[in-house]
C-alpha atoms as a PDB file:
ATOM      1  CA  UNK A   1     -49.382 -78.292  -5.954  1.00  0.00           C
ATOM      2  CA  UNK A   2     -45.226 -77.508  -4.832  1.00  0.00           C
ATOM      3  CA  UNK A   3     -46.066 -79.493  -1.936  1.00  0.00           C
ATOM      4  CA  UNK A   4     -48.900 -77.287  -0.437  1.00  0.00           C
ATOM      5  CA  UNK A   5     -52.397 -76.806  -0.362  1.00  0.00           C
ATOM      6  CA  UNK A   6     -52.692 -74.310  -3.121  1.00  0.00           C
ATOM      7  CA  UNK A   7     -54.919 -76.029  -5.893  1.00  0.00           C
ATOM      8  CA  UNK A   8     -53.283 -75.435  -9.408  1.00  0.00           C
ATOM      9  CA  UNK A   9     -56.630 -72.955 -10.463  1.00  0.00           C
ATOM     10  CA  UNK A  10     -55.602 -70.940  -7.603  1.00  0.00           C
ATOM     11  CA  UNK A  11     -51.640 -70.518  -8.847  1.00  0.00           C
ATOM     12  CA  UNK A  12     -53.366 -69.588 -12.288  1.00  0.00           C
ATOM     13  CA  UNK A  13     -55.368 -66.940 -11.101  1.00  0.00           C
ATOM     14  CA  UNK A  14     -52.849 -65.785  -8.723  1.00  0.00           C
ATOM     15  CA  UNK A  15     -50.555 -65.532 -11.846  1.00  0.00           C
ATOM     16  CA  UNK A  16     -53.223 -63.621 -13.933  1.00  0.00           C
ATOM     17  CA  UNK A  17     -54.047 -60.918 -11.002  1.00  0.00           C
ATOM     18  CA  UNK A  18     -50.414 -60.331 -10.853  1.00  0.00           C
ATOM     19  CA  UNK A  19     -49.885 -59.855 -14.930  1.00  0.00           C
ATOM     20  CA  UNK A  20     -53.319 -57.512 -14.731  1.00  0.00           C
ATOM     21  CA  UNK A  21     -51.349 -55.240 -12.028  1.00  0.00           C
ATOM     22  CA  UNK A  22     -48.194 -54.920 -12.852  1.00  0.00           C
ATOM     23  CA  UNK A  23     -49.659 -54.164 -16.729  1.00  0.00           C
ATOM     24  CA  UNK A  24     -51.571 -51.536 -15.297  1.00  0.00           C
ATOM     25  CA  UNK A  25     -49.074 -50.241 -13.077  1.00  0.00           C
ATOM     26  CA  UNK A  26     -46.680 -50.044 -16.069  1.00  0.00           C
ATOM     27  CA  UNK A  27     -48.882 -48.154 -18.436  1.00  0.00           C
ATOM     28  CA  UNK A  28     -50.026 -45.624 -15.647  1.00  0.00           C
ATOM     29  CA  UNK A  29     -46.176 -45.117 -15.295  1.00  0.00           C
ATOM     30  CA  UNK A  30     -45.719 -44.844 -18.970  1.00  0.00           C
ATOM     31  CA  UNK A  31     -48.928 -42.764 -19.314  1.00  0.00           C
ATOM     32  CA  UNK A  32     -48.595 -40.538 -16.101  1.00  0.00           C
ATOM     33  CA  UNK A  33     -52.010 -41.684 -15.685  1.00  0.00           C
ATOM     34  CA  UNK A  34     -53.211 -41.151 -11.811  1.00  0.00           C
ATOM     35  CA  UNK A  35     -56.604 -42.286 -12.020  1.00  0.00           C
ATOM     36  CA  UNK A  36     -55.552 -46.264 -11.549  1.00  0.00           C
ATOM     37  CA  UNK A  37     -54.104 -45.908  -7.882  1.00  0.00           C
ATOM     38  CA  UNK A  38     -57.825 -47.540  -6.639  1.00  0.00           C
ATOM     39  CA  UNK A  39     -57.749 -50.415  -8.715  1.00  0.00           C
ATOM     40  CA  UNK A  40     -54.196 -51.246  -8.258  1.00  0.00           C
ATOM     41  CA  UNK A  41     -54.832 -51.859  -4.329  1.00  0.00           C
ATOM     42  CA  UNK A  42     -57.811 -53.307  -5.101  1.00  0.00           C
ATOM     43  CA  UNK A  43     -55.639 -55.672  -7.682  1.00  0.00           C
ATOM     44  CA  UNK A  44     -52.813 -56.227  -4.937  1.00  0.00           C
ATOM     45  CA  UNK A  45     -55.619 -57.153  -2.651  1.00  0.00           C
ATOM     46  CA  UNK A  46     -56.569 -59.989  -4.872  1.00  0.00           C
ATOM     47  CA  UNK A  47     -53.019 -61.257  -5.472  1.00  0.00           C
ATOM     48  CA  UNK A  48     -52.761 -61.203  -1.784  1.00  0.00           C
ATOM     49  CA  UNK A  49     -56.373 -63.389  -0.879  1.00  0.00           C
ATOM     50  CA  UNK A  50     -55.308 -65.906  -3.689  1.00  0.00           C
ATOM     51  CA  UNK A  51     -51.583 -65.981  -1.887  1.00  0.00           C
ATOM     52  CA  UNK A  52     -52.758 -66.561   1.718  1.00  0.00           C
ATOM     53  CA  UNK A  53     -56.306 -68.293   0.768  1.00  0.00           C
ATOM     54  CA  UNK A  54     -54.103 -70.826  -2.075  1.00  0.00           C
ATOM     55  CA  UNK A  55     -51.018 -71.786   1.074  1.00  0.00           C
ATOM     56  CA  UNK A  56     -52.619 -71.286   4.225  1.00  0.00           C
ATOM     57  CA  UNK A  57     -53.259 -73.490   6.177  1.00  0.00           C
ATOM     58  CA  UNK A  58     -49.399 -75.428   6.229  1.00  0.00           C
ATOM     59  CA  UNK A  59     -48.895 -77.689   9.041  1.00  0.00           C
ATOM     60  CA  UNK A  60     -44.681 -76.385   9.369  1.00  0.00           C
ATOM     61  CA  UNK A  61     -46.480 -72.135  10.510  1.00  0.00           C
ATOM     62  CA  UNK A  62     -44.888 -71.202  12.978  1.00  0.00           C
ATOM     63  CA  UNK A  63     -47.130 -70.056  15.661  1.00  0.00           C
ATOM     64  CA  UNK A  64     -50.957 -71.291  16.613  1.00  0.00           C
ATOM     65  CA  UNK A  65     -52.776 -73.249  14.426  1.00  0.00           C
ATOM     66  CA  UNK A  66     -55.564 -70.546  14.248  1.00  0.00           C
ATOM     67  CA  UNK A  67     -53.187 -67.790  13.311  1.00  0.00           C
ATOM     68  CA  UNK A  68     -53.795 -68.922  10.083  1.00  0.00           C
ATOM     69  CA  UNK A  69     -57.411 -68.592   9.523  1.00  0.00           C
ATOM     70  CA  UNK A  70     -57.000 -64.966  11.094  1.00  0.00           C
ATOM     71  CA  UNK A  71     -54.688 -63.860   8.094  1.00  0.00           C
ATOM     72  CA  UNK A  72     -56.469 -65.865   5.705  1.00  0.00           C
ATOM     73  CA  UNK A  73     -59.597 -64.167   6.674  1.00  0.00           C
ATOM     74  CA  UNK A  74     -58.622 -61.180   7.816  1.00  0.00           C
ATOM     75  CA  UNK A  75     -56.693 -60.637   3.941  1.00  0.00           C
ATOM     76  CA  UNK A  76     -60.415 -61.955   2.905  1.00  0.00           C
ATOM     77  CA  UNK A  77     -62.250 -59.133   4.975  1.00  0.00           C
ATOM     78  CA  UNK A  78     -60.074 -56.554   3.960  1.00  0.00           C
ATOM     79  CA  UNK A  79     -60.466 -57.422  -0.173  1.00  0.00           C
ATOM     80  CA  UNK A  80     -64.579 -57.728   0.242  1.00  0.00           C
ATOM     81  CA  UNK A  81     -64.788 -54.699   2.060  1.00  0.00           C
ATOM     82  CA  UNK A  82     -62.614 -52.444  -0.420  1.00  0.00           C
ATOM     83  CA  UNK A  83     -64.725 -54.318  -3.343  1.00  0.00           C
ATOM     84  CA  UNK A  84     -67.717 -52.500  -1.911  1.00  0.00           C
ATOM     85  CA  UNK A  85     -65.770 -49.011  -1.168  1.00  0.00           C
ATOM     86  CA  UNK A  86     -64.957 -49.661  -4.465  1.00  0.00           C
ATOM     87  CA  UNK A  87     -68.372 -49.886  -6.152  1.00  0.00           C
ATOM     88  CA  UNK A  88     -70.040 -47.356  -3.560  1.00  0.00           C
ATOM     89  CA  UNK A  89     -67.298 -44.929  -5.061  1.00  0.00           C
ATOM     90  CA  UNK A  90     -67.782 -45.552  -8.353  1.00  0.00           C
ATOM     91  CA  UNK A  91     -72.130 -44.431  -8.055  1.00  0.00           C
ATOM     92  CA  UNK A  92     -71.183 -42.017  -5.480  1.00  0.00           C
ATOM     93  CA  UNK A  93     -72.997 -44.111  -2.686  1.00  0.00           C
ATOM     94  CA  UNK A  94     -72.592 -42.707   0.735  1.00  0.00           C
ATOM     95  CA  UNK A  95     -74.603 -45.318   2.308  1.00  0.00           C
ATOM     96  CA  UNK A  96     -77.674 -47.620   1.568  1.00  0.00           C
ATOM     97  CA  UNK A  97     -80.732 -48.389   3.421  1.00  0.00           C
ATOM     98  CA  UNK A  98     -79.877 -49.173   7.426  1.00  0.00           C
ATOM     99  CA  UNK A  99     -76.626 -46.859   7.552  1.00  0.00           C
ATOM    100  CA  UNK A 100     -74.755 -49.181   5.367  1.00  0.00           C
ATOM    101  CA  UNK A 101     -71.709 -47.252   4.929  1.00  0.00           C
ATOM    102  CA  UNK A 102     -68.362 -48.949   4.153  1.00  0.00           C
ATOM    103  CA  UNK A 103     -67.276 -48.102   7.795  1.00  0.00           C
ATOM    104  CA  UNK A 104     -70.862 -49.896   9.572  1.00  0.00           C
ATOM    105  CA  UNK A 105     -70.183 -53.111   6.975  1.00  0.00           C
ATOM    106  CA  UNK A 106     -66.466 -53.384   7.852  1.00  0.00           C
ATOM    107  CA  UNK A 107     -67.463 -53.105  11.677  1.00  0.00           C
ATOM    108  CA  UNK A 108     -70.077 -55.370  11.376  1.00  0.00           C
ATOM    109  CA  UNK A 109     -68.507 -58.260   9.549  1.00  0.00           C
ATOM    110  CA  UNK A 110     -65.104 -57.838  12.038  1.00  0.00           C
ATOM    111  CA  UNK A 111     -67.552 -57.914  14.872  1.00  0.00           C
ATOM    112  CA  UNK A 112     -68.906 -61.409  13.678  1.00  0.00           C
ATOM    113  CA  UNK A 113     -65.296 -62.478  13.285  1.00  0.00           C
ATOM    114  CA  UNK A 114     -64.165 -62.071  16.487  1.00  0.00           C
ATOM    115  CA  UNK A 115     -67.443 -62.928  18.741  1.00  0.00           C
ATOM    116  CA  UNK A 116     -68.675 -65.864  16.226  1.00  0.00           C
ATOM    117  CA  UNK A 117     -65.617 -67.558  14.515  1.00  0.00           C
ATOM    118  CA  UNK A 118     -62.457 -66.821  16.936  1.00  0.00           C
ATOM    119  CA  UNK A 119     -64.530 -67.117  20.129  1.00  0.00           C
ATOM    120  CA  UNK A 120     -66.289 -70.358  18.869  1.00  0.00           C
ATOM    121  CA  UNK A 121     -63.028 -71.914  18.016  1.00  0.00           C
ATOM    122  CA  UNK A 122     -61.646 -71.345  21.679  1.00  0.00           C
ATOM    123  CA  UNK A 123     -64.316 -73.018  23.535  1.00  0.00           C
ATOM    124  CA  UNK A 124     -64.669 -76.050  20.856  1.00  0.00           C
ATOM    125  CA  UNK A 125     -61.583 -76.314  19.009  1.00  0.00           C
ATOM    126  CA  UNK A 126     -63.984 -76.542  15.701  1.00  0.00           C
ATOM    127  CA  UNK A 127     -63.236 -74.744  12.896  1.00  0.00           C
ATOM    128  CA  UNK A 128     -66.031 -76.008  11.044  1.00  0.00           C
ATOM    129  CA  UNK A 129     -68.406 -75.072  13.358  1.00  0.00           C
ATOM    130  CA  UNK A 130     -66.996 -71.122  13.450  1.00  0.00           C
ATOM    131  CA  UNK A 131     -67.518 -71.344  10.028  1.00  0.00           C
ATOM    132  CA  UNK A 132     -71.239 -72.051  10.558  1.00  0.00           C
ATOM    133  CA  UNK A 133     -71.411 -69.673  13.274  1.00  0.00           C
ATOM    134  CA  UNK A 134     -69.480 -66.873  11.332  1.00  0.00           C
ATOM    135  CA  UNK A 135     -71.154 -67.463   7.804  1.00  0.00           C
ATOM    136  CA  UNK A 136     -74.873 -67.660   8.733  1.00  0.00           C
ATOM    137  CA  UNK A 137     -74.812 -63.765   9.600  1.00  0.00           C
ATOM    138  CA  UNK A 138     -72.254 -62.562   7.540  1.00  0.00           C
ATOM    139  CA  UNK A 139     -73.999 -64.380   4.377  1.00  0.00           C
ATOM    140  CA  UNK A 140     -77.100 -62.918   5.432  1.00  0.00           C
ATOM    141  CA  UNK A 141     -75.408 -58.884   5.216  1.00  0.00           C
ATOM    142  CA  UNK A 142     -73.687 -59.694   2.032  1.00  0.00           C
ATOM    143  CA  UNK A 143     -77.118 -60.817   0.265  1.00  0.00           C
ATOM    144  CA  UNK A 144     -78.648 -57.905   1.388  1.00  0.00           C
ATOM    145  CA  UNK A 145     -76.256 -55.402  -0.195  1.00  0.00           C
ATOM    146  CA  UNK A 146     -76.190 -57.157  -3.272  1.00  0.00           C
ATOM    147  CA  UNK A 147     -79.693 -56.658  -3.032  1.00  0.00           C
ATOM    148  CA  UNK A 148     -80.018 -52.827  -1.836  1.00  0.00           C
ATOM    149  CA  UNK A 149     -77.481 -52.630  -4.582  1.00  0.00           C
ATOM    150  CA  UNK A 150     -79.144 -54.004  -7.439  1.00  0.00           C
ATOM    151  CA  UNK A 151     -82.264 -51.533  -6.432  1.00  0.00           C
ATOM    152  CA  UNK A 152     -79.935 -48.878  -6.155  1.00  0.00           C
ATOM    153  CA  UNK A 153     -78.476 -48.917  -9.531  1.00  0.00           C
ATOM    154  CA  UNK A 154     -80.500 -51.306 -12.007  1.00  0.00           C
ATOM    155  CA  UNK A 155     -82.625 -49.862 -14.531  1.00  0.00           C
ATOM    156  CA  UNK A 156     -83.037 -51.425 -17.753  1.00  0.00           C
ATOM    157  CA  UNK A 157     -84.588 -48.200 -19.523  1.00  0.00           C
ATOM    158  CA  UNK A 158     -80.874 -46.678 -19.040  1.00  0.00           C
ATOM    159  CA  UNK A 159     -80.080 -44.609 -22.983  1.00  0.00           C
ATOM    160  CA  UNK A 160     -76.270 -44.615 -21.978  1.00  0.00           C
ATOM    161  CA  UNK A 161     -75.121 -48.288 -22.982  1.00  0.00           C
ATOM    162  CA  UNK A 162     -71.998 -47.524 -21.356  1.00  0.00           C
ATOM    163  CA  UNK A 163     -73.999 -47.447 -17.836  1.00  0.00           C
ATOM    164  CA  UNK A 164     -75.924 -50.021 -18.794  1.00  0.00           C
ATOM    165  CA  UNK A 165     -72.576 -52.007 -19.401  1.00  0.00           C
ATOM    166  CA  UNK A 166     -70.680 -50.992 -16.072  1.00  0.00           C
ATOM    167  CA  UNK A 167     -73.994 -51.925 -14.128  1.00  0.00           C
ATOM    168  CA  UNK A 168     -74.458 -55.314 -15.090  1.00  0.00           C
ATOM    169  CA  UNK A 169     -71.017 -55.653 -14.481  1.00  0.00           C
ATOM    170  CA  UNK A 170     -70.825 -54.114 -11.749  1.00  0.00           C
ATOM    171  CA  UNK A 171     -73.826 -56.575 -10.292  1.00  0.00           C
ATOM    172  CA  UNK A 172     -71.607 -59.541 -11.294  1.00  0.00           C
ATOM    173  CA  UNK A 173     -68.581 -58.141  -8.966  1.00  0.00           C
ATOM    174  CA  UNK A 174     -70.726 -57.370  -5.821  1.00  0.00           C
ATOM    175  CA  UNK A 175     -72.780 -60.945  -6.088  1.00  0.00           C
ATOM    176  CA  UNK A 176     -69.325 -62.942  -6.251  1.00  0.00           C
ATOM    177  CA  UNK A 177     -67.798 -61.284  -3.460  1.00  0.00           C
ATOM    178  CA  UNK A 178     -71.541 -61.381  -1.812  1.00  0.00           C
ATOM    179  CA  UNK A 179     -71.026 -65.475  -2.212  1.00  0.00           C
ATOM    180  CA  UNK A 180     -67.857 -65.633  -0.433  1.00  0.00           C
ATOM    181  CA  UNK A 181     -69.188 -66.561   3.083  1.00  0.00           C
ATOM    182  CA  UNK A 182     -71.627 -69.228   1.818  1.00  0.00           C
ATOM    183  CA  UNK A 183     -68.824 -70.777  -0.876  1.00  0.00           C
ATOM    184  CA  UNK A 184     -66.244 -70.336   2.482  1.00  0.00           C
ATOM    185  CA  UNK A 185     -69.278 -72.766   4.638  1.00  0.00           C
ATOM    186  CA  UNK A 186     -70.208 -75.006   1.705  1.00  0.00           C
ATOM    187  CA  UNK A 187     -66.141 -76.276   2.296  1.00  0.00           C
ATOM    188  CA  UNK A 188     -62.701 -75.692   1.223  1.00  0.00           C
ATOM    189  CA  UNK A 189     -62.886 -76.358  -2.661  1.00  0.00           C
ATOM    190  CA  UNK A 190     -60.636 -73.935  -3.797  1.00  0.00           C
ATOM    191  CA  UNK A 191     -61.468 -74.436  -7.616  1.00  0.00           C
ATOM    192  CA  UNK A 192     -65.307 -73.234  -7.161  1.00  0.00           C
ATOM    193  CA  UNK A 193     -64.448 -70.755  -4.242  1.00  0.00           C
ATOM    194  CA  UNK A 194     -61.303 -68.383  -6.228  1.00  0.00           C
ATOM    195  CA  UNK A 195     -62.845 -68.915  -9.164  1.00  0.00           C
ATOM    196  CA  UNK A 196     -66.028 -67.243  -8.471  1.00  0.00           C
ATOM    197  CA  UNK A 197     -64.165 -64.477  -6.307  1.00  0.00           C
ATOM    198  CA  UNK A 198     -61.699 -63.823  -9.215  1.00  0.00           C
ATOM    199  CA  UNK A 199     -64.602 -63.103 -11.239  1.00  0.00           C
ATOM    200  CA  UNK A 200     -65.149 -59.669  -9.131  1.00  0.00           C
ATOM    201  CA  UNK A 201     -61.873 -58.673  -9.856  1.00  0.00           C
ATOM    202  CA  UNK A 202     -61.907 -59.352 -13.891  1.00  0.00           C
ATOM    203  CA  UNK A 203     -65.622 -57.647 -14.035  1.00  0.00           C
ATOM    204  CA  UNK A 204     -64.056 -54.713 -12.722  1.00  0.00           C
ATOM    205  CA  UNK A 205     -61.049 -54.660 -14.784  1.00  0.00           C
ATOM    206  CA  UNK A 206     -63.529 -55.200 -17.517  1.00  0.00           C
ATOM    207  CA  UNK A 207     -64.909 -51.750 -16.191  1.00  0.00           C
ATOM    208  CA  UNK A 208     -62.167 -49.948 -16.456  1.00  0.00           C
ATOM    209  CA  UNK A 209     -61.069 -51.405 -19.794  1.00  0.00           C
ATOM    210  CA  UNK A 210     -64.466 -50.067 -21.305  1.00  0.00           C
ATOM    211  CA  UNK A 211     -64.090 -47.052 -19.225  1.00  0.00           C
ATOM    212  CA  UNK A 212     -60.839 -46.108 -21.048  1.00  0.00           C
ATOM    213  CA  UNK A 213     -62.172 -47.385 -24.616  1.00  0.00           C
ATOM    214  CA  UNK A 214     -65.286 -44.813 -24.098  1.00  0.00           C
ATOM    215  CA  UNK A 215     -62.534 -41.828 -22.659  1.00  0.00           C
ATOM    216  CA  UNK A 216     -60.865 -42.702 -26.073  1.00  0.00           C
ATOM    217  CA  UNK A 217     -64.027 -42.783 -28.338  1.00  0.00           C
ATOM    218  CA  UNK A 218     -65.564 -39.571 -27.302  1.00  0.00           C
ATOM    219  CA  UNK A 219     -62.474 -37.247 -25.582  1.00  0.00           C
ATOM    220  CA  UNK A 220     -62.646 -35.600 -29.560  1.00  0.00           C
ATOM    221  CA  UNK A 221     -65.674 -33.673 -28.225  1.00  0.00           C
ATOM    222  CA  UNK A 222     -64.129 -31.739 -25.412  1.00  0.00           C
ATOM    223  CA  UNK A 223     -61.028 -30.690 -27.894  1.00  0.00           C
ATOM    224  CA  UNK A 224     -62.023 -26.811 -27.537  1.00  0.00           C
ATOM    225  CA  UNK A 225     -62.301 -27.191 -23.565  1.00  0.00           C
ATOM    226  CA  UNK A 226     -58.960 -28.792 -23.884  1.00  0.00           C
ATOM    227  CA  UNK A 227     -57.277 -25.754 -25.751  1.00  0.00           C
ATOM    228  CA  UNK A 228     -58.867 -23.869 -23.264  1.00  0.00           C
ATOM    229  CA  UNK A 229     -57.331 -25.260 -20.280  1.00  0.00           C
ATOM    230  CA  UNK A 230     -54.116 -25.637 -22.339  1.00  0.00           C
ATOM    231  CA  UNK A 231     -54.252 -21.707 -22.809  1.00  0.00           C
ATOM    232  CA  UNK A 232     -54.809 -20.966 -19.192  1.00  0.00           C
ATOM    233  CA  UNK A 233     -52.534 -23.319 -17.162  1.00  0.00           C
ATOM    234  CA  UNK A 234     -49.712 -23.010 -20.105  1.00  0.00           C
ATOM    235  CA  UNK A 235     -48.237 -26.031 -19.115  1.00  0.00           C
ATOM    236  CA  UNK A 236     -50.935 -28.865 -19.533  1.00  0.00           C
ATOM    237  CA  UNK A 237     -52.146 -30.547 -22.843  1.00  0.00           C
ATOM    238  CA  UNK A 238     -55.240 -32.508 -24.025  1.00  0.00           C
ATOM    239  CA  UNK A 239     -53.831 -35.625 -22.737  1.00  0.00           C
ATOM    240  CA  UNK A 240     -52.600 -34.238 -18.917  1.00  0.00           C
ATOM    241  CA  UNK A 241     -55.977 -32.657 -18.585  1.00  0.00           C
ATOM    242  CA  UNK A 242     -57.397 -36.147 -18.983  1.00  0.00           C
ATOM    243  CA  UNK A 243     -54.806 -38.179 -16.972  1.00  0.00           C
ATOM    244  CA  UNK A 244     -54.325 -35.910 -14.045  1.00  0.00           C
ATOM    245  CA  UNK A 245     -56.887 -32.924 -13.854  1.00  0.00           C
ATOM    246  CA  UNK A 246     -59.903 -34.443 -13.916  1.00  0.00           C
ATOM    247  CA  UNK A 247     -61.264 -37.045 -12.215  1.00  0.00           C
ATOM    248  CA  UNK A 248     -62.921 -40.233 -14.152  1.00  0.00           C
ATOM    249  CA  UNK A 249     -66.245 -39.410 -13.255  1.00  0.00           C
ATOM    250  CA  UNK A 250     -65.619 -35.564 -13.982  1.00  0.00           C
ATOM    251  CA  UNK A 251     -64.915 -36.712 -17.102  1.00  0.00           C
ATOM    252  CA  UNK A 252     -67.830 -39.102 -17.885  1.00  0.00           C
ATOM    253  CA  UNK A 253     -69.928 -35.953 -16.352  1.00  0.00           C
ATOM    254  CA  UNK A 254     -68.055 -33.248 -19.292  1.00  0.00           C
ATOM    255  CA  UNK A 255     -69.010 -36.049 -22.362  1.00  0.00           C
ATOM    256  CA  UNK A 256     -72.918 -35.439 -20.809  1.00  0.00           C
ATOM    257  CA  UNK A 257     -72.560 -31.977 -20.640  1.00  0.00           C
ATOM    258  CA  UNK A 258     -71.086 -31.375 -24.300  1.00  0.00           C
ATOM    259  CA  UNK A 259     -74.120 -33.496 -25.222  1.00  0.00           C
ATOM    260  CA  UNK A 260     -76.918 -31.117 -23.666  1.00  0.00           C
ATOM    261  CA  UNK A 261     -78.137 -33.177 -21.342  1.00  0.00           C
ATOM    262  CA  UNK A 262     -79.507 -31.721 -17.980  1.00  0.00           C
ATOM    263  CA  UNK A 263     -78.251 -32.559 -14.766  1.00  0.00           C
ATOM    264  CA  UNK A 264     -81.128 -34.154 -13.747  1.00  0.00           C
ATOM    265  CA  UNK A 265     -80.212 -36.225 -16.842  1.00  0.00           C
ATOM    266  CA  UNK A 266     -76.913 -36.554 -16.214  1.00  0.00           C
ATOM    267  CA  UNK A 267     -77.803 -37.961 -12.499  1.00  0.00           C
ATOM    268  CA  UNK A 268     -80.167 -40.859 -14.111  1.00  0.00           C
ATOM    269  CA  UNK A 269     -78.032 -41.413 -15.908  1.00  0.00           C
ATOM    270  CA  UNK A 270     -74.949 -41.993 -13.230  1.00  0.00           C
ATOM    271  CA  UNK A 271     -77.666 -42.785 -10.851  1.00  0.00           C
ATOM    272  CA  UNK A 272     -76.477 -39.849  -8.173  1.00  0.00           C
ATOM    273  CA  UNK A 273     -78.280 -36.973  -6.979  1.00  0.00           C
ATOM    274  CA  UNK A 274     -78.624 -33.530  -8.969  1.00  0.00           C
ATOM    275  CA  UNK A 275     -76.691 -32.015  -6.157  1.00  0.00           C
ATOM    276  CA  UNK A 276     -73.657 -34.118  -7.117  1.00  0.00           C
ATOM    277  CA  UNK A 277     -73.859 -33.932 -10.667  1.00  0.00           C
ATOM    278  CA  UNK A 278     -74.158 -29.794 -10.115  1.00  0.00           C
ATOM    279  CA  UNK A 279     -70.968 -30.479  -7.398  1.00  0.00           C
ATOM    280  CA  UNK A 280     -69.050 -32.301 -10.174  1.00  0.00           C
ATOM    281  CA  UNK A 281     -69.681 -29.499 -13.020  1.00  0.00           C
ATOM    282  CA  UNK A 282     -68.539 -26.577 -10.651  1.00  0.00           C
ATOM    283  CA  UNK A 283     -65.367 -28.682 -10.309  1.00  0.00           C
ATOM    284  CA  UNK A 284     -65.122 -29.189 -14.188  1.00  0.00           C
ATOM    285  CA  UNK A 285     -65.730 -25.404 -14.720  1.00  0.00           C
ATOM    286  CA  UNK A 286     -63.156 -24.402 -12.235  1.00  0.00           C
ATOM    287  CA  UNK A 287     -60.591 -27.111 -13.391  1.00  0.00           C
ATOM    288  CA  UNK A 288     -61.139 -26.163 -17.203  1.00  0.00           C
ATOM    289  CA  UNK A 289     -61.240 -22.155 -16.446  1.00  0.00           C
ATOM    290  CA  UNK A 290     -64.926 -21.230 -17.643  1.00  0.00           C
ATOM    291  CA  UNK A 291     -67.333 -19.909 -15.103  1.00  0.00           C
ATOM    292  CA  UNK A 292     -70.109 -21.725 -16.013  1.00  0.00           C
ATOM    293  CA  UNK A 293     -71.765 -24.197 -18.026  1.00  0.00           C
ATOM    294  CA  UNK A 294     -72.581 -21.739 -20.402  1.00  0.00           C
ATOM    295  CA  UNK A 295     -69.184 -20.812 -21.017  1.00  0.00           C
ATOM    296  CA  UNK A 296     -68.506 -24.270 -20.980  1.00  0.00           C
ATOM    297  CA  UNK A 297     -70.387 -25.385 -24.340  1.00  0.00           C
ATOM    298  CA  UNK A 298     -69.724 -22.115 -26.269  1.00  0.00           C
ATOM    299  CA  UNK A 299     -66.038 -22.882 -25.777  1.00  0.00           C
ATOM    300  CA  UNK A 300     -66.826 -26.040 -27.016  1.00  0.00           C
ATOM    301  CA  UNK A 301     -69.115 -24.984 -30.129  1.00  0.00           C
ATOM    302  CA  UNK A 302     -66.895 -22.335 -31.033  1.00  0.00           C
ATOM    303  CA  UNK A 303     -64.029 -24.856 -31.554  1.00  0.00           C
ATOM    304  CA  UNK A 304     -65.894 -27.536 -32.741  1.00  0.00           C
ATOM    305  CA  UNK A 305     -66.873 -24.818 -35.578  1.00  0.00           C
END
C-alpha cells in the first residue's frame, strides 16, 4: 500500500488509534480531566508499533539492514511492556509469582533481545532463525503472565458487574499482547498480527469508556462529600473534585464506601489487599476533609437527607 510494506488493515488501524487519541486528548483538554495522561502514552504507543511495524522494513533505510528490526521491536517491547504496567496499575499489582515486576519482565524480554535475536543474526545473517531463537522464550514469559494474571484477578462470583466487566476485558488485552511473540514467529502477516494486537488497545479503551459511564451513573451519591470539599478548599466544585482530586481508583473506592461495604469487601471486590483499600480511604478522607470514614458517610447521609 503507497508503495511500502504497510498492509491496508494496518493504515486502518493506525488511522483509528490516532482518532481514539487525539479524541481523548481533546476532551481531557476541554474537560481539565488529568486522569487520561496513562492511556494517552499507552495510545501513542500503539500509533507508533502500527507506524514502524506497518513501513519497516524499506529497502531505501538508510543505515544497516538490521537497524530496522531493532526499532521495530524495540517500539514493540516498549508498547507490551507498558500494556502490563498498565494492567498491574490498574489491580494495584506490585508483582506476581517469581518477582514479576514490570522492571524483571522488561529486563528479561530486552535480555532475550539482545543475546537471542541480535546476536543470532550476527553470526548467521538469519532473521528467521532470531525469530525462533527470540520467540521460543519470550512466548513462554508472556503465557505465563497471562496465566498468573488470570489467577490473580478472575473470579466469576464477583457482585460488582463493573469488575466483572473490566476483568474479562482486561484478560482479552493481556492475552493479545501475550500472542505477540508467537503471531511475530508464525510470519509476517500483518492482517492477523495488528489485528489481534489492536485488540489490547480497544479492550482497554473499552475500559475506560465504561469506567467513565459508571463515574457518571453513580457520582450522584457522593453529592454531600462534594459540597463538603467544595466548602473547605473554596475553590473546587463537584466536577474538579472528580477530574483532578481524586484518583480513578479513589473514586471507584468512595462509590464502595457510600455503599457500606467493608474494606475487606471493597478489596474482593478490586482484588487488592485490605491494607490498600484502608491506604486509599485515608487518602479520600484527607482529600475530601473528613477524618474518618465515619465522618465520611454522615456527611453523605446528612445531604442525601
Amino acid at each position: 500500500m503507497f508503495g511500502t510494506s504497510i498492509h491496508w488493515t494496518t493504515f486502518f488501524y493506525l488511522l483509528v488509534d490516532t482518532f481514539i487519541v487525539v479524541f481523548a486528548f481533546f476532551q481531557s483538554q476541554r474537560l481539565k480531566h488529568t486522569n487520561v495522561n496513562r492511556f494517552l502514552v499507552l495510545g501513542c504507543l500503539f500509533i507508533l508499533y502500527n507506524f514502524t511495524g506497518g513501513l519497516l522494513p524499506v529497502e531505501n533505510f538508510p543505515g544497516p539492514f538490521i537497524v530496522q528490526y531493532i526499532i521495530t521491536y524495540g517500539v514493540a517491547i516498549t508498547m507490551c511492556v507498558y500494556v502490563v504496567n498498565y494492567l498491574y496499575k490498574e489491580y494495584d499489582i506490585d508483582f506476581l509469582k517469581f518477582r514479576l515486576t514490570v522492571f524483571n519482565i522488561a529486563y528479561y524480554v530486552v535480555g532475550c533481545f539482545v543475546l537471542l535475536f541480535l546476536v543470532p543474526y550476527f553470526l548467521t545473517e538469519s532473521i528467521d532463525l532470531s525469530r525462533l531463537y527470540f520467540s521460543i522464550p519470550v512466548s513462554a514469559i508472556c503465557l505465563y503472565i497471562c496465566w498468573a494474571f488470570f489467577k490473580r484477578i478472575w473470579k466469576p462470583e464477583n457482585p460488582n458487574k463493573f469488575v466483572l466487566r473490566r476483568n474479562r476485558l482486561s484478560l482479552l488485552s493481556i492475552t493479545c499482547i501475550a500472542l505477540l511473540p508467537i503471531l511475530t514467529f508464525i510470519g509476517d502477516y500483518q492482517w492477523l498480527t495488528f489485528t489481534v494486537i489492536n485488540i489490547s488497545f480497544y479492550t482497554i479503551t473499552a475500559i475506560e469508556v465504561d469506567r467513565y459511564l459508571y463515574l457518571l451513573e453513580n457520582k450522584a451519591k457522593l453529592i454531600g462529600v462534594f459540597d463538603l470539599h467544595k466548602k473547605n478548599e473554596g475553590n473546587l466544585g463537584k466536577s474538579e473534585l472528580l477530574k483532578t482530586v481524586l484518583t480513578r481508583r479513589e473514586i471507584e473506592i468512595s462509590f464502595s464506601i457510600v455503599d457500606g461495604r467493608t474494606y475487606r469487601q471493597i478489596g474482593d471486590d478490586f482484588f487488592i489487599a485490605e491494607s490498600t483499600v484502608s491506604k486509599h480511604a485515608s487518602n479520600i478522607f484527607k482529600k475530601t476533609g473528613v477524618k474518618n470514614r465515619s465522618e465520611f458517610l454522615s456527611r453523605y447521609k446528612s445531604k442525601k437527607e
